[in-house]
N, C-alpha and C. Protein backbone atom coordinates (compact mmCIF):
# COMPACT_ATOMS: atom_id res chain seq x y z
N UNK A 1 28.96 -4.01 8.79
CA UNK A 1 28.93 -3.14 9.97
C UNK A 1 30.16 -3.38 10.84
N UNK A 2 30.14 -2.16 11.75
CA UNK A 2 31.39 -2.41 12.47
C UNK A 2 31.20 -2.57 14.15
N UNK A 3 31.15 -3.16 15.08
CA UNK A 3 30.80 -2.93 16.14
C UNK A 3 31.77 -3.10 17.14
N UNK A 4 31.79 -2.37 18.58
CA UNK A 4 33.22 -1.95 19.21
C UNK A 4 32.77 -2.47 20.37
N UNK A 5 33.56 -3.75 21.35
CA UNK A 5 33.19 -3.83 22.98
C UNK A 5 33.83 -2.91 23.56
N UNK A 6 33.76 -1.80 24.13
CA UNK A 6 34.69 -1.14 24.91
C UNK A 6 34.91 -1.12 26.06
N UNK A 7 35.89 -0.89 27.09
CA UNK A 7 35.78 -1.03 28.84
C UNK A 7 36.84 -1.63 28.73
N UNK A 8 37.21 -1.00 30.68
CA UNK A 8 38.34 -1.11 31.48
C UNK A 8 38.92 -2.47 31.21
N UNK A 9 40.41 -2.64 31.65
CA UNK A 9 40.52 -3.44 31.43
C UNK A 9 39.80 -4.79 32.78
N UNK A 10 39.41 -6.23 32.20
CA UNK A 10 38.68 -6.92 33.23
C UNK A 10 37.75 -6.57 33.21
N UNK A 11 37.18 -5.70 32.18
CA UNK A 11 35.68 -5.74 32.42
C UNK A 11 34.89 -6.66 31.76
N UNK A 12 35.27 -7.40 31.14
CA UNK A 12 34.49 -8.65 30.56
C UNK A 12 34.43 -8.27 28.70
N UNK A 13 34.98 -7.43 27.92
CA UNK A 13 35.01 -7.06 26.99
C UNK A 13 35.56 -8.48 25.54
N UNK A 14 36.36 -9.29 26.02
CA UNK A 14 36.68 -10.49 25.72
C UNK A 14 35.76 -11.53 25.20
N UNK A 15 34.77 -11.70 26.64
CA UNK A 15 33.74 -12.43 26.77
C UNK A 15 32.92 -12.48 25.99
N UNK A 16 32.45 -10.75 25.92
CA UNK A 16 31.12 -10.70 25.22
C UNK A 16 31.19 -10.55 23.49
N UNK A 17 32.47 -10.13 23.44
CA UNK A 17 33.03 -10.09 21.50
C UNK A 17 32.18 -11.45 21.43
N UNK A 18 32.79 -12.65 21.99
CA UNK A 18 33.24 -13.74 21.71
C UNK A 18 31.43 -14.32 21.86
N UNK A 19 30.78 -14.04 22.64
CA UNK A 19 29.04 -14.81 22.90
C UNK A 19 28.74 -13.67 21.91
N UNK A 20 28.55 -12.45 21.37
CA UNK A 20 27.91 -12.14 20.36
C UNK A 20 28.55 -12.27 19.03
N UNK A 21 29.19 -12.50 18.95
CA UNK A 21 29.91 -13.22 17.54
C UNK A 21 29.14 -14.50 17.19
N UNK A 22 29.20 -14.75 18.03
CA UNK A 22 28.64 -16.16 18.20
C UNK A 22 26.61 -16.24 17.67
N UNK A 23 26.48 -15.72 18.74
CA UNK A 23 24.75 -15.35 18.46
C UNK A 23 24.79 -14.73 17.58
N UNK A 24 25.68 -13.64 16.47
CA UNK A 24 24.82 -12.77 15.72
C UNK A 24 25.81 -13.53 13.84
N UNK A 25 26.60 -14.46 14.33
CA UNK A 25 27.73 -14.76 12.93
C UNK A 25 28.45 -13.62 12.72
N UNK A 26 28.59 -12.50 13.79
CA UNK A 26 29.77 -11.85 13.19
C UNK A 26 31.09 -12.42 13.10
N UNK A 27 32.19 -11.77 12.90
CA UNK A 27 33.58 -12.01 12.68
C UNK A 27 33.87 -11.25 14.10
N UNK A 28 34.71 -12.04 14.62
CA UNK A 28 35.61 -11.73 15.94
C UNK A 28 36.71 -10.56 15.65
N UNK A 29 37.16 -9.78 15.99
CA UNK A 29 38.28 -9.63 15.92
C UNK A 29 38.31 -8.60 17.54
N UNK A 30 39.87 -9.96 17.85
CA UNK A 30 40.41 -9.48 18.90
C UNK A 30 41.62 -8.76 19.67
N UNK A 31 41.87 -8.52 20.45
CA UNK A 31 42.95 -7.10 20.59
C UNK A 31 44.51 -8.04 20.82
N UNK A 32 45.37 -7.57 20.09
CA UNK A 32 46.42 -7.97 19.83
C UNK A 32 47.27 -8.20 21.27
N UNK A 33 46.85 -8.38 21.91
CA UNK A 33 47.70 -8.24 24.17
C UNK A 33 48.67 -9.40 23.85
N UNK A 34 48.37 -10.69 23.18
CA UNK A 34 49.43 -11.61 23.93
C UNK A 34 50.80 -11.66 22.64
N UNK A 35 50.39 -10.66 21.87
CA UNK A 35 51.72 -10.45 20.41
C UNK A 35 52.00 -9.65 20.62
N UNK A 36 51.72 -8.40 21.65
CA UNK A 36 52.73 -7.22 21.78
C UNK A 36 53.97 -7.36 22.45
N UNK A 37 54.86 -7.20 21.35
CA UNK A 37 56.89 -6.98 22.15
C UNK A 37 56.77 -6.38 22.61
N UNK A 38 56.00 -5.47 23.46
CA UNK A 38 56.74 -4.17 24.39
C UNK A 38 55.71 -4.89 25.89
N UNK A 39 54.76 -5.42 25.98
CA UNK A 39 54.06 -5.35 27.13
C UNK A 39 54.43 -5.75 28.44
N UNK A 40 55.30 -6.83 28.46
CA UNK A 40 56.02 -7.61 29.67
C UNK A 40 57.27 -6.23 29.86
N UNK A 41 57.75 -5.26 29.01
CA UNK A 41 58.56 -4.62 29.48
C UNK A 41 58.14 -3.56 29.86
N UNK A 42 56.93 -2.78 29.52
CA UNK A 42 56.18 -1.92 29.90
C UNK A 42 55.81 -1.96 31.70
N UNK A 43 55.72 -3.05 31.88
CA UNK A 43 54.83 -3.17 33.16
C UNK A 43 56.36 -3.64 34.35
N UNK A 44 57.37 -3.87 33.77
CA UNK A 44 58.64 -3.60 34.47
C UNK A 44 58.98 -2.09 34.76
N UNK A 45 58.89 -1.29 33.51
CA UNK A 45 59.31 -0.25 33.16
C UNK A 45 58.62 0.86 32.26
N UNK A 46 57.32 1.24 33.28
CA UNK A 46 56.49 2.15 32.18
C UNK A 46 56.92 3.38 31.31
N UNK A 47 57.75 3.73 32.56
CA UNK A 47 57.96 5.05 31.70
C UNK A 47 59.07 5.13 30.64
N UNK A 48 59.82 4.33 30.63
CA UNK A 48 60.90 3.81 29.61
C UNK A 48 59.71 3.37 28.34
N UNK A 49 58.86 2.45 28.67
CA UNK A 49 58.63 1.36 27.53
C UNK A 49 57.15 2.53 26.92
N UNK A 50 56.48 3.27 27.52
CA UNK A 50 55.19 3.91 27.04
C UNK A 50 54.72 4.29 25.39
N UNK A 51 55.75 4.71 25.12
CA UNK A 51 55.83 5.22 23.80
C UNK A 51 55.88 4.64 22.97
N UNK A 52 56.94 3.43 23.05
CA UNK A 52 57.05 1.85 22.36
C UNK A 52 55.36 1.27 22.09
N UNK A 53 55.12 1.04 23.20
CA UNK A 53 53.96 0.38 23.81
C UNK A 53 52.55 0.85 23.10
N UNK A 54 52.24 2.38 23.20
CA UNK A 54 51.13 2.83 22.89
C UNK A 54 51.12 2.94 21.02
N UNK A 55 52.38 3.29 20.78
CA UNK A 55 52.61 3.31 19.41
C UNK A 55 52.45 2.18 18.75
N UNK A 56 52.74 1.21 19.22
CA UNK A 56 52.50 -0.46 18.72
C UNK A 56 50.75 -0.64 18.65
N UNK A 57 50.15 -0.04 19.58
CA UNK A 57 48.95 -0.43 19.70
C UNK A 57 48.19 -0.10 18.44
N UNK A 58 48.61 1.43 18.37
CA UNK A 58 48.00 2.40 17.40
C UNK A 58 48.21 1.85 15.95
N UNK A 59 49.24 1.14 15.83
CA UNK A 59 49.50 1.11 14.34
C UNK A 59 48.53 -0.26 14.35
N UNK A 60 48.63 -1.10 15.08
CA UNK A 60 47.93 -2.71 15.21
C UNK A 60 46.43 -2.24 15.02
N UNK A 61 45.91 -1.39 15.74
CA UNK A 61 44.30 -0.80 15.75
C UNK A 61 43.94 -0.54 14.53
N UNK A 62 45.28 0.39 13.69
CA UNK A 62 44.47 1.22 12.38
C UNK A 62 44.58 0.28 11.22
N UNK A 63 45.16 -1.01 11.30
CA UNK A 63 45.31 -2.08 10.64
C UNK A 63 44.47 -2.71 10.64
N UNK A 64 44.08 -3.36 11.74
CA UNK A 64 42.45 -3.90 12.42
C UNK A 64 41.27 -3.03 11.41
N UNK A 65 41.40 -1.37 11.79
CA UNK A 65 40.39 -0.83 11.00
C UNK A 65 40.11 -0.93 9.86
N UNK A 66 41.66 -0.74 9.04
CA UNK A 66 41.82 -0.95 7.63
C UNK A 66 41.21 -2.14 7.21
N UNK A 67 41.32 -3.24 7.57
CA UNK A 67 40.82 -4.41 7.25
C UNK A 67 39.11 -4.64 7.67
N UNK A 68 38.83 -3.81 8.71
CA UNK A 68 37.06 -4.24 8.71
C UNK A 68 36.86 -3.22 7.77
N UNK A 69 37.03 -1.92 7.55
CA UNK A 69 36.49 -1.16 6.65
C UNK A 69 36.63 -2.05 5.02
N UNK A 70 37.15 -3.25 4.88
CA UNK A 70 37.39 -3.40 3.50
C UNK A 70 36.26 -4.76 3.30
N UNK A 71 36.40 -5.22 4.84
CA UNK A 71 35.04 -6.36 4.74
C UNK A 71 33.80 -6.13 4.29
N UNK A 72 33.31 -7.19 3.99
CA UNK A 72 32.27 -7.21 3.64
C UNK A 72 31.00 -7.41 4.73
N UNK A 73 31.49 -8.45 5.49
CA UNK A 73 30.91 -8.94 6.76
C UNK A 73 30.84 -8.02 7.93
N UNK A 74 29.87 -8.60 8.97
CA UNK A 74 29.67 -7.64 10.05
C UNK A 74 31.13 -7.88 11.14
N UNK A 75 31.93 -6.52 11.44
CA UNK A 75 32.56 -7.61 12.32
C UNK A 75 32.29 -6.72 13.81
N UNK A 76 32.62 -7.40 14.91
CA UNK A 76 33.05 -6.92 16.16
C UNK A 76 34.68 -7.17 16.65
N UNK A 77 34.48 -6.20 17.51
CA UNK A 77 36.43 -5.79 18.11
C UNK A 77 36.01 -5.52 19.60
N UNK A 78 37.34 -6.65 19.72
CA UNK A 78 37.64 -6.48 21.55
C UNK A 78 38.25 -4.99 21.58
N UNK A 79 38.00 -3.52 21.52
CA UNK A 79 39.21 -2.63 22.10
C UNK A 79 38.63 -2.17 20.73
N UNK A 80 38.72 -0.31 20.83
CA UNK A 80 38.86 0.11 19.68
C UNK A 80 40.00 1.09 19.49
N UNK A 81 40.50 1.34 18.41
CA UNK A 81 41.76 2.34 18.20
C UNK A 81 41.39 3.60 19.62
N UNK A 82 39.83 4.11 19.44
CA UNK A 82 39.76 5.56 20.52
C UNK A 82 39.77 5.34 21.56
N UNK A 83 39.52 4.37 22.06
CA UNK A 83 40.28 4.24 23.41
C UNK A 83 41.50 3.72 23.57
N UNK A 84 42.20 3.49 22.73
CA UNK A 84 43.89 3.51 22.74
C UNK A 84 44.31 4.79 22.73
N UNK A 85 43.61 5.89 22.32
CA UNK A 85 44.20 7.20 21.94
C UNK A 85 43.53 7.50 23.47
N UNK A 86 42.41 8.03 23.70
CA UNK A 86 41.82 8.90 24.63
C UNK A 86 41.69 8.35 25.88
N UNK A 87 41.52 7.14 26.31
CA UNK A 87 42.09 6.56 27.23
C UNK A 87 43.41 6.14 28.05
N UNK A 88 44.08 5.08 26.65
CA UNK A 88 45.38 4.55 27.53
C UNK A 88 46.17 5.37 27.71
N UNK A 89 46.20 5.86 26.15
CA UNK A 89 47.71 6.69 25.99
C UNK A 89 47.20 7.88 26.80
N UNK A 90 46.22 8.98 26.81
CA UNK A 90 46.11 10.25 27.63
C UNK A 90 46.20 9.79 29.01
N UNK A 91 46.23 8.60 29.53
CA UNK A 91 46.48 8.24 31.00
C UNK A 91 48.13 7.89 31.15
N UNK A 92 48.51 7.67 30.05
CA UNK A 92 50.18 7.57 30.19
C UNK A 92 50.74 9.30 30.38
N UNK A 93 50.23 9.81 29.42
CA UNK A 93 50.45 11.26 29.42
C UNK A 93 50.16 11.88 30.52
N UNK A 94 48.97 12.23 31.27
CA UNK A 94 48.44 12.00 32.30
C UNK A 94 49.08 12.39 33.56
N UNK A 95 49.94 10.85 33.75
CA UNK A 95 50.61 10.13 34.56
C UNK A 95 52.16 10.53 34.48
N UNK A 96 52.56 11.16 33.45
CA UNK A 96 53.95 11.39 33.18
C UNK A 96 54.91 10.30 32.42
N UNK A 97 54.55 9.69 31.89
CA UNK A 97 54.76 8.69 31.19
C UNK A 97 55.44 9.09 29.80
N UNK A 98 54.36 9.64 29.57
CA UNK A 98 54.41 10.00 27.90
C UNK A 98 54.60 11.44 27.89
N UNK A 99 55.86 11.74 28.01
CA UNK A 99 56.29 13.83 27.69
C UNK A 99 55.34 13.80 26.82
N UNK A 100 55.29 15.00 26.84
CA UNK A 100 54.60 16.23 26.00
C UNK A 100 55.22 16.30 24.37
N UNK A 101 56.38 15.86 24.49
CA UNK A 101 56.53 15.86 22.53
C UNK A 101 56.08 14.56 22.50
N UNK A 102 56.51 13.75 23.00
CA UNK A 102 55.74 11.81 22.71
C UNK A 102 54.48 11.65 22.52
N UNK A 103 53.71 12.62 23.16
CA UNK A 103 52.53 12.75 23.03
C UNK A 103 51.92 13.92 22.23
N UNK A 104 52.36 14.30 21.49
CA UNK A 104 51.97 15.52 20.56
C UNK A 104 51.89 15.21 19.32
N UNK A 105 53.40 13.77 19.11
CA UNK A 105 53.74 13.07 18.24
C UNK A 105 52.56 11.89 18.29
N UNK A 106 52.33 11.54 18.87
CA UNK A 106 51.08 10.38 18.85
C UNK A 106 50.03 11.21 18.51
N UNK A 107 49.44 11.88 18.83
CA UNK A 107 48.14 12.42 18.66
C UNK A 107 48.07 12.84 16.99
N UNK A 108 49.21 13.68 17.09
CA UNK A 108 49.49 13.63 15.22
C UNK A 108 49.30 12.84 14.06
N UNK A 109 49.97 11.60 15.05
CA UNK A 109 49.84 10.80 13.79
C UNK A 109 48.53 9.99 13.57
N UNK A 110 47.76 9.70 14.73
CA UNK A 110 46.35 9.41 15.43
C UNK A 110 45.27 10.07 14.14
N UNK A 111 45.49 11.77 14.09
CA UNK A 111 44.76 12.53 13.68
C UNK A 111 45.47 12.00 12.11
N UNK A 112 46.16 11.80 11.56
CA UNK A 112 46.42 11.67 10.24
C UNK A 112 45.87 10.14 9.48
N UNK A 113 45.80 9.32 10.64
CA UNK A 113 44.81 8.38 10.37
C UNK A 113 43.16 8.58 10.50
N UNK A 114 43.19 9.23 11.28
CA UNK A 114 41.41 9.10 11.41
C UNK A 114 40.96 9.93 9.80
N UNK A 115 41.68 10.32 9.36
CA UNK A 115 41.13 10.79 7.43
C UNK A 115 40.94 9.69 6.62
N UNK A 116 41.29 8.49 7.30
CA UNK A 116 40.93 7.41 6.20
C UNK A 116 40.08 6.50 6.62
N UNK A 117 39.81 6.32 7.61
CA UNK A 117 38.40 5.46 8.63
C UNK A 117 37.35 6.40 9.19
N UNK A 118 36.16 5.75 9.70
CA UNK A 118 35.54 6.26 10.17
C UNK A 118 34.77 5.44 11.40
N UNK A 119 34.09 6.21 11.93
CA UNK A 119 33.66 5.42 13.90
C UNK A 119 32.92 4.54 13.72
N UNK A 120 33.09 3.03 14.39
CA UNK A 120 32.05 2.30 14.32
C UNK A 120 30.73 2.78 14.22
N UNK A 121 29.66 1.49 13.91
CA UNK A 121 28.52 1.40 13.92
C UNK A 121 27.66 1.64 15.11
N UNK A 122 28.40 1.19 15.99
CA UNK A 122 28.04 0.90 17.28
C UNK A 122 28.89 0.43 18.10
N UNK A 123 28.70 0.88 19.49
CA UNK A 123 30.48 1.42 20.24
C UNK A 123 29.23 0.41 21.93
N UNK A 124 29.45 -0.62 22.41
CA UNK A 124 29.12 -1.29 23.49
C UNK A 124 29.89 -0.93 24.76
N UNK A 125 30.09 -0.32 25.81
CA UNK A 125 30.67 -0.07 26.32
C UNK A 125 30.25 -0.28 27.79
N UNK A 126 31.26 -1.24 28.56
CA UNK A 126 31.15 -2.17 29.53
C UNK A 126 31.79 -1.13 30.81
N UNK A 127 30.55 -0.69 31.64
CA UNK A 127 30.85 0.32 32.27
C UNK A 127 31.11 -0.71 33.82
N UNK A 128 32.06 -0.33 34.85
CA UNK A 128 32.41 -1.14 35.52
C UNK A 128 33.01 -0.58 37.36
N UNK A 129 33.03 -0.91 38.65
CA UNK A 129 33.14 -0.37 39.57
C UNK A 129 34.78 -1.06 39.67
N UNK A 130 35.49 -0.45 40.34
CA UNK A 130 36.84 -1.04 40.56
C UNK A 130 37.34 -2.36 41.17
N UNK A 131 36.50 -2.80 42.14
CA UNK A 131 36.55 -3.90 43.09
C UNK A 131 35.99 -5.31 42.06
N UNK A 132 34.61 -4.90 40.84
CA UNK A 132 35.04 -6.25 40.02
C UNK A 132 35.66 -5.92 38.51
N UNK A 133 36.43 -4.97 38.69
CA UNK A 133 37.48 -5.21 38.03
C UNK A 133 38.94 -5.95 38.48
N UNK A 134 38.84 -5.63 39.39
CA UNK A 134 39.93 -6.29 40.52
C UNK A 134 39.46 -7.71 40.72
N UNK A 135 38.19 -8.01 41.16
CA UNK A 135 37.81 -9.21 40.74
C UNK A 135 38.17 -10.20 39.45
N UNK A 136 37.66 -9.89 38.53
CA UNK A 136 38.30 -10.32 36.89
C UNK A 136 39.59 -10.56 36.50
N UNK A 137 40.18 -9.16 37.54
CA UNK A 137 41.64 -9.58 37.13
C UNK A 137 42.35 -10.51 37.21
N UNK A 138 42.08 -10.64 38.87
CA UNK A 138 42.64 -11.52 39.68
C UNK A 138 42.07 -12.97 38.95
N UNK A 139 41.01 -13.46 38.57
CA UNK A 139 40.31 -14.68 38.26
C UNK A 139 41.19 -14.80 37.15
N UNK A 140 41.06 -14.24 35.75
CA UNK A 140 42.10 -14.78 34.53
C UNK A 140 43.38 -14.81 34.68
N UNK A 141 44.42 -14.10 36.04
CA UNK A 141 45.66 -14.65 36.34
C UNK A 141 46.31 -14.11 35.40
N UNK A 142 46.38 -13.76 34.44
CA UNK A 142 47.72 -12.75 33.71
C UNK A 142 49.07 -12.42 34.60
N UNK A 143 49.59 -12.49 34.37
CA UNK A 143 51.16 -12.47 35.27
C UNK A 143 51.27 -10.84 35.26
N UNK A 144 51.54 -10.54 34.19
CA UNK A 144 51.58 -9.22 34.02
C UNK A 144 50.68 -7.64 34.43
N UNK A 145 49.37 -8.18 34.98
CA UNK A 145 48.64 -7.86 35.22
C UNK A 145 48.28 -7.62 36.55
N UNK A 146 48.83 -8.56 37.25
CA UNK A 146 48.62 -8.61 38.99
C UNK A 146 49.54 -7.61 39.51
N UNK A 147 50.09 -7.11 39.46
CA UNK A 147 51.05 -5.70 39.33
C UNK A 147 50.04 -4.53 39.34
N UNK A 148 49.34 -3.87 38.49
CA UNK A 148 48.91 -3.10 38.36
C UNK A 148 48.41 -2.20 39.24
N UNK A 149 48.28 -1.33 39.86
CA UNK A 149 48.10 -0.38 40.99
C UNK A 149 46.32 -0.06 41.26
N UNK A 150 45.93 0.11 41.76
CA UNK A 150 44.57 0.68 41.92
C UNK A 150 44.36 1.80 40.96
N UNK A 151 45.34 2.54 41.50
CA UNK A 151 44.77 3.78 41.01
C UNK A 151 45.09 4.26 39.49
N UNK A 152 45.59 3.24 38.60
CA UNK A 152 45.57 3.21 37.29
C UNK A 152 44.48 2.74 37.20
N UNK A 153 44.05 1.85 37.52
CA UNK A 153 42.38 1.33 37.23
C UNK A 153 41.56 2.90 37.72
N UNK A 154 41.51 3.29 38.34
CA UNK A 154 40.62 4.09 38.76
C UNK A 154 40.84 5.20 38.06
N UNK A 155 42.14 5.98 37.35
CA UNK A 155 42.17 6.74 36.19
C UNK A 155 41.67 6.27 35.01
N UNK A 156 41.97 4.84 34.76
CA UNK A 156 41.26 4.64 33.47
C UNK A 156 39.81 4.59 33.37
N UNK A 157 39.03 4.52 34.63
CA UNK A 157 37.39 4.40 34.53
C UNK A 157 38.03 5.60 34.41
N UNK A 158 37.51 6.91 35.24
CA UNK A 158 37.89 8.19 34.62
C UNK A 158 37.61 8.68 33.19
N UNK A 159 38.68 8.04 32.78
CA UNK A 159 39.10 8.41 31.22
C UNK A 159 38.07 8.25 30.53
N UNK A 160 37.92 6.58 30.61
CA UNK A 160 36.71 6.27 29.99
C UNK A 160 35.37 6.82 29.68
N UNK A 161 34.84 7.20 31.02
CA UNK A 161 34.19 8.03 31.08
C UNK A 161 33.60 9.26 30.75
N UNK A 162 34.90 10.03 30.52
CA UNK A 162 35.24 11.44 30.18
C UNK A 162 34.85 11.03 28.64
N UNK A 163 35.50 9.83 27.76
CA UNK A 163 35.73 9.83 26.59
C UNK A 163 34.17 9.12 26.16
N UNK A 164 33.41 8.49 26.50
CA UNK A 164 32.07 7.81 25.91
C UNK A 164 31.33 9.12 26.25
N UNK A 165 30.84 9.89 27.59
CA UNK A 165 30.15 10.99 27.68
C UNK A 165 30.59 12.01 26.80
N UNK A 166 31.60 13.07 27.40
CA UNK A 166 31.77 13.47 26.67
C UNK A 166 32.50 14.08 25.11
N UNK A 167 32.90 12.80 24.57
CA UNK A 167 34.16 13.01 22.96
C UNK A 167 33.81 12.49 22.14
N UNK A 168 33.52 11.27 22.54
CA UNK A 168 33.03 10.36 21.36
C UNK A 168 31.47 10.92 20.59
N UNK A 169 31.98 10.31 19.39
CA UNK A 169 30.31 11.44 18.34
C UNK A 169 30.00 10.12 18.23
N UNK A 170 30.09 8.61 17.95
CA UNK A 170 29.20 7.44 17.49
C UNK A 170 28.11 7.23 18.43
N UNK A 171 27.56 6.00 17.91
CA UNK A 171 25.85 5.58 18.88
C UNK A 171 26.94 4.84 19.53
N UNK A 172 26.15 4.98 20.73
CA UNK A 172 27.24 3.99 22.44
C UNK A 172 26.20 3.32 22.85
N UNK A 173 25.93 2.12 23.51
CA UNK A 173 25.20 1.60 24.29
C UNK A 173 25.62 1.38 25.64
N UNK A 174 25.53 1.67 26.89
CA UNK A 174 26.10 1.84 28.03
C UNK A 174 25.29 0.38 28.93
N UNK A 175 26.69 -0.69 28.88
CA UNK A 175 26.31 -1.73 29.64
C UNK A 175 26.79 -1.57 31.21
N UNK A 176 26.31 -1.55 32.44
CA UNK A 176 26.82 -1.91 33.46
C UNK A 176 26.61 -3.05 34.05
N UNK A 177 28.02 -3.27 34.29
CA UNK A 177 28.27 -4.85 34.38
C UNK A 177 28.05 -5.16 35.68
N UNK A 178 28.45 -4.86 37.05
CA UNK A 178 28.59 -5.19 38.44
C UNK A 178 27.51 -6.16 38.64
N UNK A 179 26.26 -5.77 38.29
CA UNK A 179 25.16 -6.73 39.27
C UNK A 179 24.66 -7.78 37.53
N UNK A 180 25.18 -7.73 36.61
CA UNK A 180 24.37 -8.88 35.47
C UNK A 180 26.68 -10.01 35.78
N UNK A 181 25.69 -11.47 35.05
CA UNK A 181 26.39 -12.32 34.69
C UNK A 181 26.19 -12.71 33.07
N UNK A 182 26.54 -12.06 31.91
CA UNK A 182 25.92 -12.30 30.48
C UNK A 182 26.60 -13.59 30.55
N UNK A 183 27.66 -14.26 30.94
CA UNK A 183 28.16 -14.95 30.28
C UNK A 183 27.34 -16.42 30.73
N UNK A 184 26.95 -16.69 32.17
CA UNK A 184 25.93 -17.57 32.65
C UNK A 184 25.06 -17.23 32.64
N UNK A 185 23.89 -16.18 32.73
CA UNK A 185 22.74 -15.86 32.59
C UNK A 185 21.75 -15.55 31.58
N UNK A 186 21.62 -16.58 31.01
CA UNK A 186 20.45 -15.89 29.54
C UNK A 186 19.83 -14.93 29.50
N UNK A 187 19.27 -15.02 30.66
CA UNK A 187 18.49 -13.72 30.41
C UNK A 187 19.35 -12.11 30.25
N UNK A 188 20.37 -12.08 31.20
CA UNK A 188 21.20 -11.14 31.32
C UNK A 188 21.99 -10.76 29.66
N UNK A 189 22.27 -12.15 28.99
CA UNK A 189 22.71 -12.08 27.92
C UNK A 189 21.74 -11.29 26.71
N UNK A 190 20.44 -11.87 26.98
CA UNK A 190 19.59 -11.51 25.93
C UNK A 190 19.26 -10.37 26.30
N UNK A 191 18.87 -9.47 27.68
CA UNK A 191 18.80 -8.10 27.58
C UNK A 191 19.63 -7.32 26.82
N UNK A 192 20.82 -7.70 26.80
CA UNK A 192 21.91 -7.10 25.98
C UNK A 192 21.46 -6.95 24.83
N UNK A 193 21.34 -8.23 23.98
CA UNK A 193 21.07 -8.52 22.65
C UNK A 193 19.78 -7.80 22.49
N UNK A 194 18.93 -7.54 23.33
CA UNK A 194 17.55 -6.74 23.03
C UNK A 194 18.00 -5.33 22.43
N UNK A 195 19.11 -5.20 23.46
CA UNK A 195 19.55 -3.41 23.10
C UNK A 195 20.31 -2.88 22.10
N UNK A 196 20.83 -4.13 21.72
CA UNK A 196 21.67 -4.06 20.31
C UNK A 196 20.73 -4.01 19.17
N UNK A 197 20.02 -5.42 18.99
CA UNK A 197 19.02 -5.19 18.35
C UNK A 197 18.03 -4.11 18.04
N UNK A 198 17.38 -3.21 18.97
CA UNK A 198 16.76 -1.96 18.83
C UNK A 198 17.63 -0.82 18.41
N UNK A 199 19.04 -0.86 18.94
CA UNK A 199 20.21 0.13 18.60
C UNK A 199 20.48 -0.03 16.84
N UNK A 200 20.47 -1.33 16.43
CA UNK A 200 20.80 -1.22 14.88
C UNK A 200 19.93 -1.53 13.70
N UNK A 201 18.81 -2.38 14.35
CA UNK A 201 17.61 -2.77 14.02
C UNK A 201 16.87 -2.35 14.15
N UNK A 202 16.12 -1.42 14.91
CA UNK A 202 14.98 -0.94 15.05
C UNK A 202 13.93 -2.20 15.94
N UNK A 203 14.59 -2.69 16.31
CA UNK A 203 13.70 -3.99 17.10
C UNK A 203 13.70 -3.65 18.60
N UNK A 204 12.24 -4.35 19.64
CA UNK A 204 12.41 -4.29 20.79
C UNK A 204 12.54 -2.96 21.51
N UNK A 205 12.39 -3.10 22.89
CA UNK A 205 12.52 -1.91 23.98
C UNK A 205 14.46 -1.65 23.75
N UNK A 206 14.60 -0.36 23.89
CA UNK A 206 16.01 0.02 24.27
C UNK A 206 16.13 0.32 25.15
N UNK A 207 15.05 -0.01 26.31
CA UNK A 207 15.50 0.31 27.89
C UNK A 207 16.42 -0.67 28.54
């Protein structure tokens, strides 16, 4: 099986790969942030570096895919390729970032991959208010990160949004994070795991 954490960035998507990997023996796999060459120049220089940047992601994602589709094992992923497409990059585009051929050219080649994969199993998606995302941020300290503007966070919930309601065709489970702690709270943790479980298992309440 294939299963996807999705959400803003700081929304705790990291965390929870990493405690349900753990509880269920899947295989981790996590999003390539601290090996990307373009990211420290991106966030100097977005609109120069965007194209670099999003294109790196895309090819790293469908690689990622290529390789769980060939496993055998269950795995989970911090980040999935569709929200690199329908999120980041349409918020670069968006934003003016990414012209209209840069982005016509991405989507192209986007669409010429999705003929050889297909959508996770199950898509987790860590729904989140801006202030503890701003919270999170600030706590893990990323250099690169403390930069970031509000209101890119607040386009990317947006996006997000737009893209789990209405684009995405897989099963989604919609976590909101603001008022649970999964990572200290058992119980908070295991509601989760209740909903996964009924989502792929047939086990338990899915409320």
């Amino acid at each position: 099986m294939h299963i996807v954490i999705a959400g803003n960035i700081g929304s705790g998507k990291t965390t929870l790969t990493t405690l349900l990997a753990r509880h269920y023996g899947w295989i981790p796999k996590f999003e390539a942030v601290e090996h990307n060459p373009y990211l420290d120049d991106y966030y100097k220089d977005i609109p120069r570096w965007s194209f670099a940047l999003e294109v790196f992601f895309l090819k790293q994602r469908f690689k990622d895919l290529l390789d769980i589709a060939s496993s055998e094992k269950t795995v989970i992923q911090d980040r999935s390729i569709f929200e690199g497409v329908y999120v980041f990059a349409a918020n670069n585009h968006r934003m003016g970032n990414l012209d209209d051929r840069d982005f016509e050219c991405y989507m192209q080649l986007f669409e010429s991959m999705m003929t050889a994969v297909k959508v996770p199993d199950l898509m987790i998606y860590l729904r989140s208010s801006i202030p503890h995302l701003v919270e999170n941020i600030q706590k893990r300290g990323r250099e690169y990160e403390q930069q970031m503007q509000l209101d890119y966070l607040k386009n990317l919930n947006q996006l997000y949004d737009d893209f789990i309601y209405q684009h995405y065709q897989g099963k989604v489970i919609t976590i909101e994070v603001d008022q649970i702690d999964f990572l200290h709270r058992k119980a908070d943790f295991a509601r989760i795991t209740d909903r996964i479980d009924a989502n792929l298992f047939g086990l338990f309440s899915q409320t």
